[in-house]
Protein backbone atom coordinates (compact mmCIF):
# COMPACT_ATOMS: atom_id res chain seq x y z
CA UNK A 1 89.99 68.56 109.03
CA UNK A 2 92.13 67.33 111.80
CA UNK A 3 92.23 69.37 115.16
CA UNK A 4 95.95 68.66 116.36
CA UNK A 5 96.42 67.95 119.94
CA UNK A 6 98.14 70.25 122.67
CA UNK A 7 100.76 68.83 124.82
CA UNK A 8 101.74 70.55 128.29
CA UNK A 9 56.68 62.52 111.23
CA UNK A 10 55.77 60.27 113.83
CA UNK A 11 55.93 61.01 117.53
CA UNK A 12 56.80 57.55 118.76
CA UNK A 13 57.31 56.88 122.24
CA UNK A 14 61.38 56.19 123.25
CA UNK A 15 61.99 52.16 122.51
CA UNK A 16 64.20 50.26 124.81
CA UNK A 17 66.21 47.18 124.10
CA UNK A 18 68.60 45.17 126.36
CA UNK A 19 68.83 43.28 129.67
CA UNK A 20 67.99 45.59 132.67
CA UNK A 21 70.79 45.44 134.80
CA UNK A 22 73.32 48.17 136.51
CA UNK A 23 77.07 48.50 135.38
CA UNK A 24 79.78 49.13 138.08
CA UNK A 25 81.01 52.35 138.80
CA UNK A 26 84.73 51.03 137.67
CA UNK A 27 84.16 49.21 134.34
CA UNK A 28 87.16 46.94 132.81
CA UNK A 29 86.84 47.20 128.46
CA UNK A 30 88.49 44.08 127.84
CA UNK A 31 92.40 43.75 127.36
CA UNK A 32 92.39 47.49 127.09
CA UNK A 33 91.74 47.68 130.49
CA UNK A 34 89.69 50.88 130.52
CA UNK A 35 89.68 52.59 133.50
CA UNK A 36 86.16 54.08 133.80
CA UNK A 37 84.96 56.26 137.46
CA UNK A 38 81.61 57.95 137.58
CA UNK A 39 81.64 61.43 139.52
CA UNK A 40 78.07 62.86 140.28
CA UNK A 41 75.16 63.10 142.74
CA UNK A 42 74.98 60.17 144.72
CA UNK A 43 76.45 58.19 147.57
CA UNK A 44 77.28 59.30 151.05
CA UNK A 45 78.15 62.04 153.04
CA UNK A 46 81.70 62.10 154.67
CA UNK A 47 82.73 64.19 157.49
CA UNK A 48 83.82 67.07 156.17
CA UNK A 49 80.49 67.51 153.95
CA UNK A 50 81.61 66.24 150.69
CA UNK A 51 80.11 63.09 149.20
CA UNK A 52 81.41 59.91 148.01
CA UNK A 53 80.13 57.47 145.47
CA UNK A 54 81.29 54.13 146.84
CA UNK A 55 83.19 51.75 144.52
CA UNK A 56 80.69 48.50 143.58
CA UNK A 57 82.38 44.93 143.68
CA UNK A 58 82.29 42.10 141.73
CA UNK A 59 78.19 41.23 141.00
CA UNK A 60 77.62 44.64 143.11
CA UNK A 61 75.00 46.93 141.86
CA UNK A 62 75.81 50.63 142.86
CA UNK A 63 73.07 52.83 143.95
CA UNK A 64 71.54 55.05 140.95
CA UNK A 65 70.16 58.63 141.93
CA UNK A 66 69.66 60.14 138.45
CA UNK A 67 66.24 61.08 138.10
CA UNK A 68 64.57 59.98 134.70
CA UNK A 69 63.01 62.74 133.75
CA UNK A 70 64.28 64.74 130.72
CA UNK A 71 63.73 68.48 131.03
CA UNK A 72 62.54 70.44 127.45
CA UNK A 73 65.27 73.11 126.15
CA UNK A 74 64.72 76.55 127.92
CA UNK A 75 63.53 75.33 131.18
CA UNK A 76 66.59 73.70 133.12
CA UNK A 77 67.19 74.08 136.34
CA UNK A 78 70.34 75.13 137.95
CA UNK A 79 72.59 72.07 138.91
CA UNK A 80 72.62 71.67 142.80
CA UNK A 81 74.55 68.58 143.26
CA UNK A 82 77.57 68.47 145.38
CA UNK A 83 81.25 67.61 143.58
CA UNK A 84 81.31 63.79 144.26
CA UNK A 85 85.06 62.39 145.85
CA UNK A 86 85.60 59.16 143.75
CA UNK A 87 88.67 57.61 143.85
CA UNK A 88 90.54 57.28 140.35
CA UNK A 89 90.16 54.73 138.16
CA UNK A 90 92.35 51.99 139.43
CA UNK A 91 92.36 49.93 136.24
CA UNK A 92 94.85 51.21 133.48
CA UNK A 93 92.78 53.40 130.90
CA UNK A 94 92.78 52.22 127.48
CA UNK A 95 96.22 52.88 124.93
CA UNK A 96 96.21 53.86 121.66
CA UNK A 97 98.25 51.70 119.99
CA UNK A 98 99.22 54.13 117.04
CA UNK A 99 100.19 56.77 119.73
CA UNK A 100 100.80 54.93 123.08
CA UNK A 101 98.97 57.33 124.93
CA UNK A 102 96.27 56.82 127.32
CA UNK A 103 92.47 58.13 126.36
CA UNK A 104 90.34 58.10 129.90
CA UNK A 105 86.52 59.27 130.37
CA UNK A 106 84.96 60.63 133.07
CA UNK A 107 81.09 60.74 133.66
CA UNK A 108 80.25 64.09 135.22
CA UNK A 109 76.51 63.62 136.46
CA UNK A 110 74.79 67.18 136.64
CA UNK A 111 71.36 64.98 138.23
CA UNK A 112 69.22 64.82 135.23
CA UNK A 113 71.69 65.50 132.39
CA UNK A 114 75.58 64.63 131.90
CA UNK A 115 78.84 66.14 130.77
CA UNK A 116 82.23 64.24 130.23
CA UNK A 117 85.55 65.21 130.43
CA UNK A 118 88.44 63.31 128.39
CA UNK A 119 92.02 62.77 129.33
CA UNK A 120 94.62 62.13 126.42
CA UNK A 121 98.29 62.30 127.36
CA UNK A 122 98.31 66.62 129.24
CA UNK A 123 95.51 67.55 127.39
CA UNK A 124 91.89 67.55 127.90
CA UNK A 125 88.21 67.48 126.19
CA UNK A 126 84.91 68.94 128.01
CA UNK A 127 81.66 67.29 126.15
CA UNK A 128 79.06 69.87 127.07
CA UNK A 129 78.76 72.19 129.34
CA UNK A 130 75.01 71.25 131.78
CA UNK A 131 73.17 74.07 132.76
CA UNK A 132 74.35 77.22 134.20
CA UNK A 133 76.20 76.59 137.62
CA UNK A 134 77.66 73.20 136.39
CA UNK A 135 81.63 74.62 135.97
CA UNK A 136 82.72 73.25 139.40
CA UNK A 137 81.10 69.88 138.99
CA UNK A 138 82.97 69.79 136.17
CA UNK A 139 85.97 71.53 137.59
CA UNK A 140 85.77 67.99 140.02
CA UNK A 141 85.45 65.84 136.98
CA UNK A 142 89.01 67.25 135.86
CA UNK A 143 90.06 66.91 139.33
CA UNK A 144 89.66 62.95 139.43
CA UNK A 145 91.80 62.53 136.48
CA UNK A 146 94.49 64.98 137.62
CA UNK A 147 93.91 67.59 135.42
CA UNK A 148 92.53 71.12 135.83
CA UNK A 149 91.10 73.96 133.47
CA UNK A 150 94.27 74.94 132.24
CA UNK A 151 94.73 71.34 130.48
CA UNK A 152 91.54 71.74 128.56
CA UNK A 153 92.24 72.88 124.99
CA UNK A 154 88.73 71.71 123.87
CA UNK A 155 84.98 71.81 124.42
CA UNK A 156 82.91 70.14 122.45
CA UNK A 157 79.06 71.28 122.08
CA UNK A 158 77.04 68.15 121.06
CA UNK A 159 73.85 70.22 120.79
CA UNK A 160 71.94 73.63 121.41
CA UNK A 161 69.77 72.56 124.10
CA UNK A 162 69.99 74.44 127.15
CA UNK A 163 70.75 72.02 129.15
CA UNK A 164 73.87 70.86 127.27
CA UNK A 165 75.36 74.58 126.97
CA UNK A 166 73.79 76.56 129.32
CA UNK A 167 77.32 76.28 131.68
CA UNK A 168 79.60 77.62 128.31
CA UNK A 169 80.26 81.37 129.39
CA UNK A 170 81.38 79.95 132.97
CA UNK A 171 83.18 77.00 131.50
CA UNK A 172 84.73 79.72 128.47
CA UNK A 173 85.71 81.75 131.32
CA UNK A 174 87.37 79.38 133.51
CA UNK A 175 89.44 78.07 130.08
CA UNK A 176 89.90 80.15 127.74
CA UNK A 177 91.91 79.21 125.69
CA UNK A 178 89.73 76.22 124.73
CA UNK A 179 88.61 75.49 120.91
CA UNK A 180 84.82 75.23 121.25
CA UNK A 181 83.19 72.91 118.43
CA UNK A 182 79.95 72.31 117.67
CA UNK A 183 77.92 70.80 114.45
CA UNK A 184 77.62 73.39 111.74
CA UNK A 185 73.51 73.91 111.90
CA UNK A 186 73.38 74.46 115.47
CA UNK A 187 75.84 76.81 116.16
CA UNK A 188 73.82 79.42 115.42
CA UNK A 189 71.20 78.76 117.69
CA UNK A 190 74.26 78.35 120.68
CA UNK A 191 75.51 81.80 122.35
CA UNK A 192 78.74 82.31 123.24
CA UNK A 193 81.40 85.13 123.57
CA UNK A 194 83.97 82.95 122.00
CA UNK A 195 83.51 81.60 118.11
CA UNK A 196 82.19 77.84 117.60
CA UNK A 197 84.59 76.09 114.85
CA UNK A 198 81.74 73.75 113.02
CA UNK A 199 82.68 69.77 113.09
CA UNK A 200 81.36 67.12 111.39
CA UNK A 201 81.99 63.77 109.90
CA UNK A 202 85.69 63.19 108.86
CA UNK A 203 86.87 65.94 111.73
CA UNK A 204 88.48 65.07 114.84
CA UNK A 205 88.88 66.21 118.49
CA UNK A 206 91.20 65.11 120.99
CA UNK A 207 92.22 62.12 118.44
CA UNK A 208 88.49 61.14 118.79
CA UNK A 209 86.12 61.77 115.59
CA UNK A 210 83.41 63.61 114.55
CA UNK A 211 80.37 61.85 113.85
CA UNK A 212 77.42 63.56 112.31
CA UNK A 213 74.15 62.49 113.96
CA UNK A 214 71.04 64.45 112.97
CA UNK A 215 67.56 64.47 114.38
CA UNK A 216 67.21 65.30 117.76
CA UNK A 217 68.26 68.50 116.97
CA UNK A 218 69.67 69.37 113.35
CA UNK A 219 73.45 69.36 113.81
CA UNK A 220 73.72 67.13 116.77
CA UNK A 221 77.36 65.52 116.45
CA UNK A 222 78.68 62.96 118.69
CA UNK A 223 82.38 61.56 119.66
CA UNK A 224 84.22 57.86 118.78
CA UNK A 225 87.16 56.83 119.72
CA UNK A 226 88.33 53.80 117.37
CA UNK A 227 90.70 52.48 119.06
CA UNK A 228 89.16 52.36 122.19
CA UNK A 229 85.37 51.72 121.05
CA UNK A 230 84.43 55.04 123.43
CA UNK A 231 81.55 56.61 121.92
CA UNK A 232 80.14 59.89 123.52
CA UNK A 233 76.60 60.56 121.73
CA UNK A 234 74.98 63.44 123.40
CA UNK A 235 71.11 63.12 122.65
CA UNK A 236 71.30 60.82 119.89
CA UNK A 237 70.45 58.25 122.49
CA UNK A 238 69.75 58.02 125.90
CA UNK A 239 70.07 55.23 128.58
CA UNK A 240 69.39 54.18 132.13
CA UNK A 241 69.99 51.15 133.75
CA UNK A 242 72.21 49.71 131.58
CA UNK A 243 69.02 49.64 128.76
CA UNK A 244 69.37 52.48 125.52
CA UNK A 245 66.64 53.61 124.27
CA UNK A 246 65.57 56.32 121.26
CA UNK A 247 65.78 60.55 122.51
CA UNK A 248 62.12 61.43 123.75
CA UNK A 249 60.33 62.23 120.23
CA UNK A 250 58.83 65.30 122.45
CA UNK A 251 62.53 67.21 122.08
CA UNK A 252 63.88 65.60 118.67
CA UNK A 253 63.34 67.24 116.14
CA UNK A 254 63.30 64.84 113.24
CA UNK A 255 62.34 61.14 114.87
CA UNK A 256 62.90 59.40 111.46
CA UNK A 257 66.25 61.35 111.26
CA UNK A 258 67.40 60.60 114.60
CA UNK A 259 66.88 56.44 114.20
CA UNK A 260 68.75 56.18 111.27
CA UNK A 261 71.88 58.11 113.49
CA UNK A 262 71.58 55.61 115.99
CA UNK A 263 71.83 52.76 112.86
CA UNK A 264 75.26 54.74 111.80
CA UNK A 265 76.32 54.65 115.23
CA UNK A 266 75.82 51.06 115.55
CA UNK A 267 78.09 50.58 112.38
CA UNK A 268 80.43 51.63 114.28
CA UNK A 269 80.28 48.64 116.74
CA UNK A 270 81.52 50.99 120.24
CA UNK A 271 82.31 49.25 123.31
CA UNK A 272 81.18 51.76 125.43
CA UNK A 273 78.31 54.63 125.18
CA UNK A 274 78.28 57.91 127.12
CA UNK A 275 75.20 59.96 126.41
CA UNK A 276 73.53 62.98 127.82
CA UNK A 277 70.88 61.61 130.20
CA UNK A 278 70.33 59.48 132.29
CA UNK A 279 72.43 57.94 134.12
CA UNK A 280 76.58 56.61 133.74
CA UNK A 281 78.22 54.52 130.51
CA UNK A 282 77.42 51.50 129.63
CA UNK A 283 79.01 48.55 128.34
CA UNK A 284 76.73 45.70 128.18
CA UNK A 285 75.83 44.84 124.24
CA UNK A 286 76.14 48.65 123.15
CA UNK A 287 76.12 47.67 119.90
CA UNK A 288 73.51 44.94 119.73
CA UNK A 289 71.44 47.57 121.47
CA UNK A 290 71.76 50.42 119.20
CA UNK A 291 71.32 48.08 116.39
CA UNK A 292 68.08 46.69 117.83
CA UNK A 293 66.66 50.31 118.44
CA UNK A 294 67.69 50.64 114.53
CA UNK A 295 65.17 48.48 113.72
CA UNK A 296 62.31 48.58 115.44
């Protein structure tokens, strides 16, 4: 199934692979030339009470304020961080070379867990939702890539947890006319006044596809872009300082399950990972990371 675009039993302990080093807030993918700004909780205070995340330079770390805790389903917090005024991207985003239009991300950090929004062409893709209060944090996310609600056709649902849907009814409300999607055995356990179309491997959203990835919760599904090498995993994964690492074993439901998604994920060979907590994308050896984590 194609979605067609709209124009207007082991509890191990998480592993961690990689070099431990920061990525800048405005990453370049290559010849692509992907144009990649992070909009969350940190950075400084302007004048008229909004923050800004400054924009790192060349062999600049930016400062990280995620914190790296990852809260269990059912007891999130409300999100309190204040819309963040980045600048947009000022590389080009990356082209699609079979349609010539332009696929951008943008990280929208809720403090301890993360949504993204996606820009192709006039139409755009919210990947999950935070916890309730999150819509205008998200509403800012749009913002920086010069779109608002009424530009988002989809919302994609990469699991359950609370803390990953507890913002739909706000986020249904403030675009409704939004296909939500979500993998087939979680749906059920997700409310919502609006019905959840089930996708899955071979689907596709916003030109991106589907990609099955079972274990931290039972139909966990996550986002890749081929052309770009964009991957947006939810919990199959999770990250900080530029180092992946396994979901806690604490939340997932199915450990064993969950490292052999991360090994099809790797097969993919992205360029870039998004995932739900805790901190921005990274770029640095993706693949060679998720492959590591694989097999250890």
């Amino acid at each position: 199934m194609t979605i067609p675009h709209r124009h207007h039993d082991s509890h191990r302990p998480p592993r961690r692979t990689g070099p431990m080093s920061r990525r800048a807030l405005i990453t370049n993918l290559g010849a692509a030339g992907l144009g990649l700004t992070i909009f969350g909780a940190c950075g400084g205070s302007d004048g008229d009470g909004a923050t800004t995340t400054p924009t790192a330079g060349a062999g600049t770390d930016p400062p990280t304020t995620d914190p790296p805790a990852t809260q269990p389903p059912g007891t999130d917090p409300p999100a309190t961080d204040v819309p963040v005024t980045d600048p947009p991207p000022t590389d080009p985003p990356a082209t699609d070379p079979a349609t010539g239009e332009q696929l951008q991300l943008q990280h929208v950090s809720l403090g301890f867990v993360s949504a993204f929004v996606l820009l192709r062409g006039n139409e755009a893709a919210v990947v999950d939702t935070g916890v309730p209060g999150s819509a205008a944090s998200i509403l800012g996310g749009l913002e920086l890539l010069g779109a608002s609600w009424s530009d988002v056709g989809h919302v994609v649902l990469t699991h359950y947890h609370g803390d990953h849907v507890g913002g739909l009814a706000e986020v249904i409300a403030e675009a409704p006319g939004a296909t939500l999607y979500g993998g087939e055995a979680d749906i059920a356990a997700i409310q919502s006044a609006a019905p959840i179309m089930a996708g899955g491997d071979g689907d596709e959203v916003l030109g991106l596809g589907v990609v099955n990835t079972p274990g931290h919760t039972p139909g966990s599904i996550s986002l890749f872009d081929t052309a770009t090498g964009i991957l947006v995993a939810g919990d199959a994964f999770t990250g900080m300082d530029g180092v992946l690492a396994e979901p806690p074993p604490q939340f997932t439901e199915d450990v064993d399950q969950a490292v052999a998604s991360i090994a099809k994920l790797a097969a993919l060979q992205p360029q870039l990972a998004a995932f739900g907590h805790t901190g921005p994308p990274i770029t640095t050896d993706v693949t060679a990371q998720l492959a590591a984590l694989a097999a250890s």
